[in-house]
PDB file of N, CA and C in Angstrom:
ATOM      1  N   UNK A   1      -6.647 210.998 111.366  1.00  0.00           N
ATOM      2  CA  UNK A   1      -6.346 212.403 111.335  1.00  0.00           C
ATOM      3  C   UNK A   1      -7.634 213.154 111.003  1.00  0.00           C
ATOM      4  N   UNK A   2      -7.926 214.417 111.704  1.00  0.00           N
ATOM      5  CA  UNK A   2      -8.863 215.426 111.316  1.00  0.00           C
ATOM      6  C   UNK A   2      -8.384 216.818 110.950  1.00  0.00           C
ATOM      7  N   UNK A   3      -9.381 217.199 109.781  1.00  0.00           N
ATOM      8  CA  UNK A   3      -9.204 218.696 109.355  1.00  0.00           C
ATOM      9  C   UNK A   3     -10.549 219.424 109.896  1.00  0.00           C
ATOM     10  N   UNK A   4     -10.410 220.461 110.518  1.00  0.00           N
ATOM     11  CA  UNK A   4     -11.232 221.449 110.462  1.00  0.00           C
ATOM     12  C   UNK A   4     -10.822 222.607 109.228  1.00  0.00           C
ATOM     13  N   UNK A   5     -12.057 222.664 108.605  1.00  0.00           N
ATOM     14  CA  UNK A   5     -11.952 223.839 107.334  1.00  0.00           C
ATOM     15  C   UNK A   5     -12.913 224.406 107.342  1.00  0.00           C
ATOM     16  N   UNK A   6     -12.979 225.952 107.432  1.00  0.00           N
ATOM     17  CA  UNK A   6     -13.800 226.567 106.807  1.00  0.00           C
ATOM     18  C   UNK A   6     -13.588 227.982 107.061  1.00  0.00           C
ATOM     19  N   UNK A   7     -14.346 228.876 107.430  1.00  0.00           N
ATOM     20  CA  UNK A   7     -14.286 230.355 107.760  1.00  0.00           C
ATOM     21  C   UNK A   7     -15.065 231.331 108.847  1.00  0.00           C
ATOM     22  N   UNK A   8     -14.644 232.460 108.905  1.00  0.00           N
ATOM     23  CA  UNK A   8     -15.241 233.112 110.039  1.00  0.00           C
ATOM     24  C   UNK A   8     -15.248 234.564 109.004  1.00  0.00           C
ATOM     25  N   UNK A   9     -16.379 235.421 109.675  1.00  0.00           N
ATOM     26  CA  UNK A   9     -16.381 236.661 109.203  1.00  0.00           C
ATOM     27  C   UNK A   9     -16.495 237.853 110.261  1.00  0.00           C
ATOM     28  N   UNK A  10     -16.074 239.156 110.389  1.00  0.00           N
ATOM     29  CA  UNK A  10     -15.847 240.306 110.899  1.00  0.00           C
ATOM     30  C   UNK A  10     -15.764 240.965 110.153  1.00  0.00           C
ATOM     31  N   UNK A  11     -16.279 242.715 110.767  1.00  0.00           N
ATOM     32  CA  UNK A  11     -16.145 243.627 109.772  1.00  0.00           C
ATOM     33  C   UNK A  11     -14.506 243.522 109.290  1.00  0.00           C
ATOM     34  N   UNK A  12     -14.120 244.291 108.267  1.00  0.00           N
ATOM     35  CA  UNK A  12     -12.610 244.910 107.645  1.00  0.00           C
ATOM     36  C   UNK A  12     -12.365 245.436 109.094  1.00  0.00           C
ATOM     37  N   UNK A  13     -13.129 246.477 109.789  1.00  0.00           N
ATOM     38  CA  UNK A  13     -11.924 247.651 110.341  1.00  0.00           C
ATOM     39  C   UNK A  13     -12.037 246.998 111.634  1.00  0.00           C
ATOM     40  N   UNK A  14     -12.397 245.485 112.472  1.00  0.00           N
ATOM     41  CA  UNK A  14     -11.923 245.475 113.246  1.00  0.00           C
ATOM     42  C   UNK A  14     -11.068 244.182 113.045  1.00  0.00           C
ATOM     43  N   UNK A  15     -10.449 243.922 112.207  1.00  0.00           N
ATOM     44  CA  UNK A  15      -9.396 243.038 111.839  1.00  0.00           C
ATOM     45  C   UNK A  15      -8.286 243.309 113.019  1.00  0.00           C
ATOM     46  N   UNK A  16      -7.829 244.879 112.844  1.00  0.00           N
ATOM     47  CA  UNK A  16      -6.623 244.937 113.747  1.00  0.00           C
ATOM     48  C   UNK A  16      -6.705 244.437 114.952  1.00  0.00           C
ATOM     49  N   UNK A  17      -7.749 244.844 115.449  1.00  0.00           N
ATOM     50  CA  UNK A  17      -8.236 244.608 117.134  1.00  0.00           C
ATOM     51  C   UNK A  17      -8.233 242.683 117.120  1.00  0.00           C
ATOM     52  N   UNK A  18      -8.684 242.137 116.537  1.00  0.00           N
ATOM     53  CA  UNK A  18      -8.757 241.075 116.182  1.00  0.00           C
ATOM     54  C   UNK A  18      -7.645 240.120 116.011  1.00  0.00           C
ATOM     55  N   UNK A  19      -6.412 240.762 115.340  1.00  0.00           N
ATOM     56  CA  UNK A  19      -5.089 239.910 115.533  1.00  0.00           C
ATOM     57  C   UNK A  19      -4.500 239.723 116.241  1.00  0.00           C
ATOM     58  N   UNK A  20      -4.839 240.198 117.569  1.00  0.00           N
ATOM     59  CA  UNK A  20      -3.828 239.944 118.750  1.00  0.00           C
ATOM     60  C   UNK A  20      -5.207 239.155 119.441  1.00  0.00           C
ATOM     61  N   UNK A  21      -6.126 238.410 119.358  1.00  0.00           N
ATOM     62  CA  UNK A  21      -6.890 237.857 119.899  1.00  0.00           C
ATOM     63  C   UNK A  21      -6.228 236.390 118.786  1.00  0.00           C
ATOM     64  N   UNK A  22      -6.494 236.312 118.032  1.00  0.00           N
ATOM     65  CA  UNK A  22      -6.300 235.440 116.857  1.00  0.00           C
ATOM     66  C   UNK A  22      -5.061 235.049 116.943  1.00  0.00           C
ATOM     67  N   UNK A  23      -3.982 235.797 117.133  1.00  0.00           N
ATOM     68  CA  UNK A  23      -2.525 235.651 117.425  1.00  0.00           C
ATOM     69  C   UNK A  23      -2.537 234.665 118.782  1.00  0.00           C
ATOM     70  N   UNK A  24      -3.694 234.591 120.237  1.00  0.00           N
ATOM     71  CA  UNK A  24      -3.217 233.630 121.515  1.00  0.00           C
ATOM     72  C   UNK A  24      -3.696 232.718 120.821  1.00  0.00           C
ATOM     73  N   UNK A  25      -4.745 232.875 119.955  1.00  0.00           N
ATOM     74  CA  UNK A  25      -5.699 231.346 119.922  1.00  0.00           C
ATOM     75  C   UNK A  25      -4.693 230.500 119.266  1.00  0.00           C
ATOM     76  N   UNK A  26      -3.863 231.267 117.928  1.00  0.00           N
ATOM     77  CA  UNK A  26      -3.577 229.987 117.492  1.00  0.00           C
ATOM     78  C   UNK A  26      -2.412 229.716 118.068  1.00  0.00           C
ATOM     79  N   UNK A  27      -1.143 230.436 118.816  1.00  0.00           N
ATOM     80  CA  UNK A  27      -0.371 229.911 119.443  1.00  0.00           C
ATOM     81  C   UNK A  27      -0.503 229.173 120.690  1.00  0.00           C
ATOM     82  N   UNK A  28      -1.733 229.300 121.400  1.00  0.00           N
ATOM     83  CA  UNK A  28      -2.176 228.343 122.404  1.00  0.00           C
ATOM     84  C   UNK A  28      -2.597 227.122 121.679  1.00  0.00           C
ATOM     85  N   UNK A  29      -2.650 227.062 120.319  1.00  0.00           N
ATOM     86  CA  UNK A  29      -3.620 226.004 119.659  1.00  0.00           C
ATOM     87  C   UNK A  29      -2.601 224.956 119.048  1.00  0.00           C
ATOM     88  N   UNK A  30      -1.674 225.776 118.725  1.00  0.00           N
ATOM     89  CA  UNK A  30      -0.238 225.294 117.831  1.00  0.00           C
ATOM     90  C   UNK A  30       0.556 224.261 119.147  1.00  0.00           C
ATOM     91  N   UNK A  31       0.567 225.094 120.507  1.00  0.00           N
ATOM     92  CA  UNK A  31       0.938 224.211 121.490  1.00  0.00           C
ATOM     93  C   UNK A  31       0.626 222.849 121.830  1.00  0.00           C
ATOM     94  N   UNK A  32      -0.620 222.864 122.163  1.00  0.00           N
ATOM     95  CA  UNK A  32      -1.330 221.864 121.693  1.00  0.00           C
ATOM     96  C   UNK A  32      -0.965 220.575 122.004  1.00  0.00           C
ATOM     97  N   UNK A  33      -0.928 219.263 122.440  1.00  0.00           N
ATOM     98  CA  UNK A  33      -0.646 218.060 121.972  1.00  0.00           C
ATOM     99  C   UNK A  33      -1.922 217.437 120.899  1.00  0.00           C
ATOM    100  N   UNK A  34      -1.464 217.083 120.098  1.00  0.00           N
ATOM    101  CA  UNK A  34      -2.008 216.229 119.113  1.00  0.00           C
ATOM    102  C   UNK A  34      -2.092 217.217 118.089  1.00  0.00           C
ATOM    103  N   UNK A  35      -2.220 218.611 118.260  1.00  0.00           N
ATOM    104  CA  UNK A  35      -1.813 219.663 117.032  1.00  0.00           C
ATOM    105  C   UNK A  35      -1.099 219.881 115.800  1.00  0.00           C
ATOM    106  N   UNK A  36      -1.592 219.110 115.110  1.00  0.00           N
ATOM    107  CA  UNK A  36      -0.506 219.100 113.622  1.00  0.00           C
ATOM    108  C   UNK A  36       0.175 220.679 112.985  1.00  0.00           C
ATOM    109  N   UNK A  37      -1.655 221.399 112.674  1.00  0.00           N
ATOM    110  CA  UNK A  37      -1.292 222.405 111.880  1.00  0.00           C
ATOM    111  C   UNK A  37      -2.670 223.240 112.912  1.00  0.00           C
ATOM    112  N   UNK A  38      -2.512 224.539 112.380  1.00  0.00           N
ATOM    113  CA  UNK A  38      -3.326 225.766 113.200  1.00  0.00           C
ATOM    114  C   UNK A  38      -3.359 226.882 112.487  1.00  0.00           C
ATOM    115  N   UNK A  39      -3.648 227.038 111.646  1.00  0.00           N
ATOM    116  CA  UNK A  39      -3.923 228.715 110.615  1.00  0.00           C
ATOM    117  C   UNK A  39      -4.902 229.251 110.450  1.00  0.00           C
ATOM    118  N   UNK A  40      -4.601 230.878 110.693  1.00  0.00           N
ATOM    119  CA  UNK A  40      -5.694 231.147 110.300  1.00  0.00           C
ATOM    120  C   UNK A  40      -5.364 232.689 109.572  1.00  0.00           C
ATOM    121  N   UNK A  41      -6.201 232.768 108.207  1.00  0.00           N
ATOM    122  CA  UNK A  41      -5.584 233.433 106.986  1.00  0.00           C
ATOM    123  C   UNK A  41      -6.458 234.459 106.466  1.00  0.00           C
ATOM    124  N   UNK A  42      -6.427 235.849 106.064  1.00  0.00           N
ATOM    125  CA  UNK A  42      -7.420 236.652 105.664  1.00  0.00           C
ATOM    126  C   UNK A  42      -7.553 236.152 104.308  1.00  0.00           C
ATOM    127  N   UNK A  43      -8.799 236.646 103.752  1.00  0.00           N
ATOM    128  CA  UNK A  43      -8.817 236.595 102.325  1.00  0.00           C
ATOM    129  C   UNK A  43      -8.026 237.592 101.438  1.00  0.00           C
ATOM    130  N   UNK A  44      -8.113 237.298 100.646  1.00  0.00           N
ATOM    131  CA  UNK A  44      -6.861 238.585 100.015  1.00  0.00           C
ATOM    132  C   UNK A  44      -8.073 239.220  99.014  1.00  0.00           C
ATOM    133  N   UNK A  45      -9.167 238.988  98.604  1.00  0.00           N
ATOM    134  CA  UNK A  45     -10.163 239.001  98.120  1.00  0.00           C
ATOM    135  C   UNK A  45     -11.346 240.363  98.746  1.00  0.00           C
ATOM    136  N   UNK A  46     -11.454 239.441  99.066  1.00  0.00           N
ATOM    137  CA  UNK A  46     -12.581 239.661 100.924  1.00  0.00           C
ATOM    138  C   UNK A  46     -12.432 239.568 102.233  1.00  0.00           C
ATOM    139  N   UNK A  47     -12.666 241.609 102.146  1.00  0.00           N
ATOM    140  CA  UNK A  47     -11.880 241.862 103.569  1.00  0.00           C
ATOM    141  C   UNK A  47     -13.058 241.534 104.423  1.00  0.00           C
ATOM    142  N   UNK A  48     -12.177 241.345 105.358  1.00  0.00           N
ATOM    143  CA  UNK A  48     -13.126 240.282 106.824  1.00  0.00           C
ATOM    144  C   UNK A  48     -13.265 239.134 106.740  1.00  0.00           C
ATOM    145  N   UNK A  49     -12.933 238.581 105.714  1.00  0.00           N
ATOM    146  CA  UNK A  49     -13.456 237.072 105.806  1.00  0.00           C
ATOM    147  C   UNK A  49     -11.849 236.049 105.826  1.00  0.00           C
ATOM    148  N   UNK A  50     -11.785 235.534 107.172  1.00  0.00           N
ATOM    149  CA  UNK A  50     -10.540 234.714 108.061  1.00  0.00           C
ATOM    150  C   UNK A  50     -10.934 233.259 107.666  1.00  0.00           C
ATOM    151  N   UNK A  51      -9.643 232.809 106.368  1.00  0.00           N
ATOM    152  CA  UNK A  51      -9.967 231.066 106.407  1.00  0.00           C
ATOM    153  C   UNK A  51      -9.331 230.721 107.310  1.00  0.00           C
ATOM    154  N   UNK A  52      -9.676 229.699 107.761  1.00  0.00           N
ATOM    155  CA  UNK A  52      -9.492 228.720 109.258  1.00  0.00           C
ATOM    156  C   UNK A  52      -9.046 227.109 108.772  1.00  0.00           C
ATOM    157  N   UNK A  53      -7.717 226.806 108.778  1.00  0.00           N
ATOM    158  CA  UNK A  53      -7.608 225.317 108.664  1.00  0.00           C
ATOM    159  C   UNK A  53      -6.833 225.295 109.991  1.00  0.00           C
ATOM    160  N   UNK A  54      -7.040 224.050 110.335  1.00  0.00           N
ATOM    161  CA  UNK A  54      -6.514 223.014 111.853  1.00  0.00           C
ATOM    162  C   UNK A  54      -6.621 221.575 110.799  1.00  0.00           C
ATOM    163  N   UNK A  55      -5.694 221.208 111.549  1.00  0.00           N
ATOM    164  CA  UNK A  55      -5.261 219.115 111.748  1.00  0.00           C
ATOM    165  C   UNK A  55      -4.964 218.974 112.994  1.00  0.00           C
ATOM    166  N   UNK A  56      -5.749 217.832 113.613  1.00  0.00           N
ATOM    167  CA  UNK A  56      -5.595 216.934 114.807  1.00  0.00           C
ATOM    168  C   UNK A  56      -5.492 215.462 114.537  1.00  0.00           C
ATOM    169  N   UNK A  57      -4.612 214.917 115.169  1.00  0.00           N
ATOM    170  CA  UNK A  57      -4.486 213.618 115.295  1.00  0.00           C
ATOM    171  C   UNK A  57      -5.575 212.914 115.402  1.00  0.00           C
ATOM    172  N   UNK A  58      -6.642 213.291 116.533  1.00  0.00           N
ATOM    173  CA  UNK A  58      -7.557 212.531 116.520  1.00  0.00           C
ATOM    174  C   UNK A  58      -8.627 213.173 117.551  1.00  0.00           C
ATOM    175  N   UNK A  59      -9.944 212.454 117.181  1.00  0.00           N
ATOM    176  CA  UNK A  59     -10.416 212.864 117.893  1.00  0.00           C
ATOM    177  C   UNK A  59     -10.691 213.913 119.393  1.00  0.00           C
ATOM    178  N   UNK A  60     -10.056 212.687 119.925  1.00  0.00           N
ATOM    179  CA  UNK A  60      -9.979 213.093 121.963  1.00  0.00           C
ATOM    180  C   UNK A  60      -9.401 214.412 121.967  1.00  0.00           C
ATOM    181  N   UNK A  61      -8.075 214.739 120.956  1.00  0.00           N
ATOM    182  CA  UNK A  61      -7.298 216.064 120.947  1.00  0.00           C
ATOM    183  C   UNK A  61      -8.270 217.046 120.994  1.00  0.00           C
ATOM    184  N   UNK A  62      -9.208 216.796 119.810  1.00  0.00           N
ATOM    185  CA  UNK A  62     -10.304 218.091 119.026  1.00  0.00           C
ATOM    186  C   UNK A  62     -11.309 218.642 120.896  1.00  0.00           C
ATOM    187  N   UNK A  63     -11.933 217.309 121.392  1.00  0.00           N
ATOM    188  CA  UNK A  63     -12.600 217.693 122.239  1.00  0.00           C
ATOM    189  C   UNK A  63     -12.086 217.818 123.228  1.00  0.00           C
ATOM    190  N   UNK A  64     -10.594 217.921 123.822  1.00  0.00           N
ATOM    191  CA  UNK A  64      -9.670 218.431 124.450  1.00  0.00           C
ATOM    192  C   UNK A  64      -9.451 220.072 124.252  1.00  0.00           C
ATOM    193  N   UNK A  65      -9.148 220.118 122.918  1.00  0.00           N
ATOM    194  CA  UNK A  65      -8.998 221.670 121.973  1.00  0.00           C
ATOM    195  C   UNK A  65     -10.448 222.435 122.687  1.00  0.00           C
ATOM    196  N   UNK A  66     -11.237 221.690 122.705  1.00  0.00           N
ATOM    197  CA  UNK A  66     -12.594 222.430 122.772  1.00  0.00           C
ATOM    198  C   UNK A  66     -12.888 222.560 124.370  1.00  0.00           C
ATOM    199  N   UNK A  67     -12.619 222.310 125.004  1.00  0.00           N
ATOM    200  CA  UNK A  67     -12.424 222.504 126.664  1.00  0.00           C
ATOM    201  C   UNK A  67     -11.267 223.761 126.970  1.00  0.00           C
ATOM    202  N   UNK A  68     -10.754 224.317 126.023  1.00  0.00           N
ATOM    203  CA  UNK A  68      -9.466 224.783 126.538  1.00  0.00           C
ATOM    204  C   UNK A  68     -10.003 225.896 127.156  1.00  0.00           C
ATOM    205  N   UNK A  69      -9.075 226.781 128.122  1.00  0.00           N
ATOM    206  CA  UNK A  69      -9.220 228.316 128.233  1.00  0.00           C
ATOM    207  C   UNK A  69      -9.103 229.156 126.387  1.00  0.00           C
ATOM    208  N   UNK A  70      -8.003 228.987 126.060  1.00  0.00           N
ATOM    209  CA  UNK A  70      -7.785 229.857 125.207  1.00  0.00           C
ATOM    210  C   UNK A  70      -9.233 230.022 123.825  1.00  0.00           C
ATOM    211  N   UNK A  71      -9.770 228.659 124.115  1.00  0.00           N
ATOM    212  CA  UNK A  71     -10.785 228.154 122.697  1.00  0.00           C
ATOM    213  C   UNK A  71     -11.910 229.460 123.665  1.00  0.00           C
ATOM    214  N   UNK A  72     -12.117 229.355 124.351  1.00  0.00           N
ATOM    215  CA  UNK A  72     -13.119 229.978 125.403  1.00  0.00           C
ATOM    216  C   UNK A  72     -13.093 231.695 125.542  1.00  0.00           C
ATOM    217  N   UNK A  73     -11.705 231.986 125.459  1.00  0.00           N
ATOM    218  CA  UNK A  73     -11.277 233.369 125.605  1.00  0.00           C
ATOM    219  C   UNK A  73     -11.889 233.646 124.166  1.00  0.00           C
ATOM    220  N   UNK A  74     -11.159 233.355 122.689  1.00  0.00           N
ATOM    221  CA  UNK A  74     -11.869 233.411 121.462  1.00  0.00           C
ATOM    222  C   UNK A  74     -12.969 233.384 121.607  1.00  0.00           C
ATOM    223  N   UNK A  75     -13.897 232.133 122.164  1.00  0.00           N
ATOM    224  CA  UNK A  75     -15.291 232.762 121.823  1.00  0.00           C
ATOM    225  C   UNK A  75     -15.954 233.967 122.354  1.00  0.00           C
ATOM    226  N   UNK A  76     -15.344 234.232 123.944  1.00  0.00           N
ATOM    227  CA  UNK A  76     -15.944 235.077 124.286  1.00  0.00           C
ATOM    228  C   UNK A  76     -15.709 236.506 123.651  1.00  0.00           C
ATOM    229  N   UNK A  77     -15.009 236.575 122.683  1.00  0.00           N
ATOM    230  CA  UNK A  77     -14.629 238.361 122.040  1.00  0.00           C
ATOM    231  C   UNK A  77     -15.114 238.055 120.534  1.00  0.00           C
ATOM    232  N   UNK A  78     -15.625 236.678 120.718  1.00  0.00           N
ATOM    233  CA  UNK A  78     -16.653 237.368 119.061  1.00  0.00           C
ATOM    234  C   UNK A  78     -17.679 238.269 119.127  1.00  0.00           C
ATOM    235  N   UNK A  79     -18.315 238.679 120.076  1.00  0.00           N
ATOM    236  CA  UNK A  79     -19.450 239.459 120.034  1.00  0.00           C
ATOM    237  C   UNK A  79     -19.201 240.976 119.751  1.00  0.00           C
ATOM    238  N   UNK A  80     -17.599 240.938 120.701  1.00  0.00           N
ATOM    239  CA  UNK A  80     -17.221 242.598 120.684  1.00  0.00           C
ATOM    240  C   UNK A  80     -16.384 242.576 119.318  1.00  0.00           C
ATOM    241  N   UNK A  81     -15.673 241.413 118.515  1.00  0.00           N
ATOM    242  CA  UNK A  81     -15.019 241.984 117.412  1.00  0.00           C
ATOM    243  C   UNK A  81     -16.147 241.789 116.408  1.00  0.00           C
ATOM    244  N   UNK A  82     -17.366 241.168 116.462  1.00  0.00           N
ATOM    245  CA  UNK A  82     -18.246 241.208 115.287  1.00  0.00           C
ATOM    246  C   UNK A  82     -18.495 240.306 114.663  1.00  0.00           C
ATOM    247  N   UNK A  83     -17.774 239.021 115.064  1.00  0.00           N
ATOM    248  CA  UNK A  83     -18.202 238.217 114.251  1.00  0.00           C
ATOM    249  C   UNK A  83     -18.777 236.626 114.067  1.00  0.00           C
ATOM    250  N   UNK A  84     -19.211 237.044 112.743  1.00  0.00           N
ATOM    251  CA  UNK A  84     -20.616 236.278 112.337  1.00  0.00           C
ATOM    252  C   UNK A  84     -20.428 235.279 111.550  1.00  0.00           C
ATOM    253  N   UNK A  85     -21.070 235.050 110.713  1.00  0.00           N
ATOM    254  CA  UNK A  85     -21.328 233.831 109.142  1.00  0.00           C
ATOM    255  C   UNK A  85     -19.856 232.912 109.858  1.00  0.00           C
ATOM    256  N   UNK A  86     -19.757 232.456 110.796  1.00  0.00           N
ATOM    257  CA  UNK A  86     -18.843 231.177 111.077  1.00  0.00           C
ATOM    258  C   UNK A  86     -19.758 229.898 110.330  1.00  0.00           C
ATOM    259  N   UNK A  87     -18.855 229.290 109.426  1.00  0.00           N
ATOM    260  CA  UNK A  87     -18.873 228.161 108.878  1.00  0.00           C
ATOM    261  C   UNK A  87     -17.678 227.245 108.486  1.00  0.00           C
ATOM    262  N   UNK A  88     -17.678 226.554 109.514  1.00  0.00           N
ATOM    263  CA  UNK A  88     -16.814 225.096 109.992  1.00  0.00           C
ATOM    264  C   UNK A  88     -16.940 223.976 110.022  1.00  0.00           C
ATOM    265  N   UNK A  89     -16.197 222.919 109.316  1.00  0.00           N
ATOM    266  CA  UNK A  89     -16.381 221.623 108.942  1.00  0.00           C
ATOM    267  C   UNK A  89     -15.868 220.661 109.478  1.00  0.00           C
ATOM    268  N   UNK A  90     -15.635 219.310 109.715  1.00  0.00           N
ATOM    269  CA  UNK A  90     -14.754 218.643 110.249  1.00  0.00           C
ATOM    270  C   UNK A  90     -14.817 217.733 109.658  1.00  0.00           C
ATOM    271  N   UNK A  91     -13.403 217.171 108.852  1.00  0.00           N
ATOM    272  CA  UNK A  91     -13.396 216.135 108.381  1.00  0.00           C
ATOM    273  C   UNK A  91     -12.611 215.159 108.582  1.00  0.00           C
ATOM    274  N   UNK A  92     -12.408 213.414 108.104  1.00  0.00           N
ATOM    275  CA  UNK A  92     -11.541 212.535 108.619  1.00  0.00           C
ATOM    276  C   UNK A  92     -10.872 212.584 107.608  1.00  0.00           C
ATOM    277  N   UNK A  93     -10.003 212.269 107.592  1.00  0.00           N
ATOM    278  CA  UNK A  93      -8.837 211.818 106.718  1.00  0.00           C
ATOM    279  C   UNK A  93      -7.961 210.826 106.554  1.00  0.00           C
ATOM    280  N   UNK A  94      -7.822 210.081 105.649  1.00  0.00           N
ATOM    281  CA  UNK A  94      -7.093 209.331 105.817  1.00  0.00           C
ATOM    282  C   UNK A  94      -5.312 209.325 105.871  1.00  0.00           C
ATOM    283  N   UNK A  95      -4.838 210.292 105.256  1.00  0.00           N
ATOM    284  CA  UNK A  95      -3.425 210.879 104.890  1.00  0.00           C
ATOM    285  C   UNK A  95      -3.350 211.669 103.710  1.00  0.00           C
ATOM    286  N   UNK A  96      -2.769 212.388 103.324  1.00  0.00           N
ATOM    287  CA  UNK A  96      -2.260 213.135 102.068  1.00  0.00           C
ATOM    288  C   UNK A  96      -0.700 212.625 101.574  1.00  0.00           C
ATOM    289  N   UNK A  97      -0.334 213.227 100.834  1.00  0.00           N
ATOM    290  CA  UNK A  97       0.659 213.407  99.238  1.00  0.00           C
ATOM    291  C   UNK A  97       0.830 214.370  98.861  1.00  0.00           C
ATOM    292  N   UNK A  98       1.866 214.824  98.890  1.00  0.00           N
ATOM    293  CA  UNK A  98       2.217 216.086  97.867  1.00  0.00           C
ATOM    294  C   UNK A  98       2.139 215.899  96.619  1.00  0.00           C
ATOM    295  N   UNK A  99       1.460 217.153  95.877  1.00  0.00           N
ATOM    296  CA  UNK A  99       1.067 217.012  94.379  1.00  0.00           C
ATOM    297  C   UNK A  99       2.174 218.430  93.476  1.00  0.00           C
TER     298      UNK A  99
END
């Protein structure tokens, strides 16, 4: 299993414009085969700044995910919604537990 974790940043005021872009990605993303989980969450803190967690089964899914139209449409409207400081991780996992 893999997690992608980390974050993306945009100004505050184009958040709105931004959720209906954010809204295909992750329901095209949630579709998915091998798609566990797909969120993506403002800070309640710090406006503009969108945490980003995903789980994939495995590998092949992720670089499947990354061929898509929809992964492609997202990138192409970061420039016009603004945003920057993307920092994203990918990690393996072995399983979790509820605590």
């Amino acid at each position: 299993m893999f997690m992608i974790i980390g974050t993306i940043r945009l100004p505050p005021e184009n958040l709105s414009p931004a959720r209906e872009v954010m809204r295909r990605m992750v329901d095209a993303s949630r579709a998915e085969p091998g798609c566990m989980r797909y969120f993506y969450a403002e800070d309640l803190f710090d406006p503009g700044l969108i945490h980003i967690t995903e789980m994939w089964t495995d590998q092949p899914v992720i670089d499947a995910h990354f061929a898509t139209s929809h992964l492609q449409e997202w990138r192409a409207a970061w420039w016009a919604l603004g945003i920057g400081d993307r920092d994203l991780c990918l990690f393996e996992v072995t399983g979790g537990r509820p605590i």
